[in-house]
Protein backbone atom coordinates (compact mmCIF):
# COMPACT_ATOMS: atom_id res chain seq x y z
CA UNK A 1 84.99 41.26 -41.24
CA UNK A 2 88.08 42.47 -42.41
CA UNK A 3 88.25 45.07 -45.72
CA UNK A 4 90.98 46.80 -47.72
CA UNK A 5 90.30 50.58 -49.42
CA UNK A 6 91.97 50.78 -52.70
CA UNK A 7 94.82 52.80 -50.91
CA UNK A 8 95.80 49.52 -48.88
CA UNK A 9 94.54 50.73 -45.51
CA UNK A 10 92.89 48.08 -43.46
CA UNK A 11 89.38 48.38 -41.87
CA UNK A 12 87.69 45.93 -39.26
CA UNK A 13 84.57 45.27 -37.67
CA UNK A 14 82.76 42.53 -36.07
CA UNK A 15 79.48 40.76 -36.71
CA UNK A 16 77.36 39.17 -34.46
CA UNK A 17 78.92 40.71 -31.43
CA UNK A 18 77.73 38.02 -29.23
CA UNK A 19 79.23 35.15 -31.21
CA UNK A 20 82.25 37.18 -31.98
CA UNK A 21 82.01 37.82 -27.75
CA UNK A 22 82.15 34.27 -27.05
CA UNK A 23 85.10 33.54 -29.56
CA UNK A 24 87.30 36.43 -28.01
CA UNK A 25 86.90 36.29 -24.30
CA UNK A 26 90.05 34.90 -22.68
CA UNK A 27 89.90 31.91 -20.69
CA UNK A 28 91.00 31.60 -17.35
CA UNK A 29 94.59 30.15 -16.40
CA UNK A 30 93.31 28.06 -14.09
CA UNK A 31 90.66 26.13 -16.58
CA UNK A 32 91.95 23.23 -17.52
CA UNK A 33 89.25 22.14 -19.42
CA UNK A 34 87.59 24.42 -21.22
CA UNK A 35 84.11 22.50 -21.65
CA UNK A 36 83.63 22.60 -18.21
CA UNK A 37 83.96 26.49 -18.20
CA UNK A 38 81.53 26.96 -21.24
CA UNK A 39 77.64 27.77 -19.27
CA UNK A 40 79.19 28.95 -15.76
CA UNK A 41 78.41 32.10 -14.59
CA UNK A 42 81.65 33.29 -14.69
CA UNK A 43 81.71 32.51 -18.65
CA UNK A 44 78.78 34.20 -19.13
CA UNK A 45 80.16 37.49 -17.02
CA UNK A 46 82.92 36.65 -19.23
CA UNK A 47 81.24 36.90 -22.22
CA UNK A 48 79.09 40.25 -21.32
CA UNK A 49 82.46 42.07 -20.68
CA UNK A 50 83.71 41.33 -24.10
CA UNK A 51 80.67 42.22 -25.73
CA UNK A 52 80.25 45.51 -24.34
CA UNK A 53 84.02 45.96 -25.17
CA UNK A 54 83.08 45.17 -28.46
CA UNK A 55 79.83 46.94 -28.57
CA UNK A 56 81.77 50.52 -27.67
CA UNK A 57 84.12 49.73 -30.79
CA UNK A 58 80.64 50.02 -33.26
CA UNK A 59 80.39 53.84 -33.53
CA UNK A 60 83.79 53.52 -35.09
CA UNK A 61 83.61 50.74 -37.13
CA UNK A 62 80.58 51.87 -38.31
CA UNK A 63 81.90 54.96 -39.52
CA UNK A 64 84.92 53.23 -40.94
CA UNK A 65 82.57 51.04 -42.74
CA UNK A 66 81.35 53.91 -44.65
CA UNK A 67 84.41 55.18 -45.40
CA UNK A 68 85.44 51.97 -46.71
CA UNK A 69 82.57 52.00 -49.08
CA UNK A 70 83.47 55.18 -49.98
CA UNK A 71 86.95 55.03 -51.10
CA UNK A 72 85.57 51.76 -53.00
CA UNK A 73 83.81 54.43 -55.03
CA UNK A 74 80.12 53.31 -53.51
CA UNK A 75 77.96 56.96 -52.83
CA UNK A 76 76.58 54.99 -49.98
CA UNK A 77 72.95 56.95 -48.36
CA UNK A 78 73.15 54.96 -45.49
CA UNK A 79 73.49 56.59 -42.19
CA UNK A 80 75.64 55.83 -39.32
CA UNK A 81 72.85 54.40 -37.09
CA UNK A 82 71.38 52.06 -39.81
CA UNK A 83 75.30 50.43 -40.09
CA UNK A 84 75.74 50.58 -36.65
CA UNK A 85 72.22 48.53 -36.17
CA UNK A 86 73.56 46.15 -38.54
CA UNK A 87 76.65 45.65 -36.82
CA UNK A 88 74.72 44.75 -33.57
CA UNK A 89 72.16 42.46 -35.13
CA UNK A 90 72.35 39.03 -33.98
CA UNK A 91 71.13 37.16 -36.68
CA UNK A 92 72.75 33.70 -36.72
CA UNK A 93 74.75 33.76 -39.77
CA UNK A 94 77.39 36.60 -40.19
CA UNK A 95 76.83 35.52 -44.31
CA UNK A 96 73.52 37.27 -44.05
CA UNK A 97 74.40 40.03 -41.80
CA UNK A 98 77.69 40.87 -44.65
CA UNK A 99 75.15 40.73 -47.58
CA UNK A 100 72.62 43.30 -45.48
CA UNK A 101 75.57 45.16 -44.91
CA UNK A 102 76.40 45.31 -48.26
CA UNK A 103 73.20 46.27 -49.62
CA UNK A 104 72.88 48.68 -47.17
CA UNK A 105 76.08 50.58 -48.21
CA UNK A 106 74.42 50.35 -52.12
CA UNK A 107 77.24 47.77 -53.22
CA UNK A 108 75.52 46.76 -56.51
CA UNK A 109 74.44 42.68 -56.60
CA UNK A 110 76.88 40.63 -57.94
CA UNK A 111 76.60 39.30 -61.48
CA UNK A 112 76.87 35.81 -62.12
CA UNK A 113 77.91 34.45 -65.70
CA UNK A 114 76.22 31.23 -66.69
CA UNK A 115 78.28 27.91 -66.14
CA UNK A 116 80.41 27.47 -69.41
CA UNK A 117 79.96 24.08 -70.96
């Protein structure tokens, strides 16, 4: 997920590290098809790399997270390790992971008007 603070400055983190793992790692040169690569051992070493790479980056992001939510004027209780569990969770879709993440911060619910006829 990428986020903007009302001064313009740019925060990131990643959701579902192993997901976001298996979209980042770097393919070999000498693969020339990559479906044959996909469930070898070597992917899946592959893999585990990038997500610990990833995995040292959440103490960061975690604490840019609430200073995003900050500067977006959100007194947010929540404390580091609570976002950083969040941002390790590997639920299957990032949607709900963002929305816990959200709630967690104390972003109030969204309000939805009624359709207009």
């Amino acid at each position: 997920m990428t986020g903007l603070d009302t001064n313009g400055h740019r925060g990131q983190a990643w959701l579902n590290l192993d997901n976001a793992a298996a979209l980042l790692v770097e393919e070999p040169e000498d693969v020339d098809d990559v479906s044959l690569w996909v469930g070898t051992p070597e992917f899946e070493e592959a893999i585990g790399h990038k997500r610990a790479e990833l995995d040292a980056e959440v103490p960061a992001d975690a604490e840019g997270t609430l200073v995003w939510a900050s500067a977006a004027g959100v007194q947010a209780a929540a404390q580091p390790s609570r976002i950083e569990e969040l941002l390790r969770a590997r639920e299957t879709f990032v949607e709900e992971l963002f929305d816990a993440l959200l709630d967690e911060l104390g972003f109030p619910e969204a309000v939805h008007s009624p359709p207009k006829p």
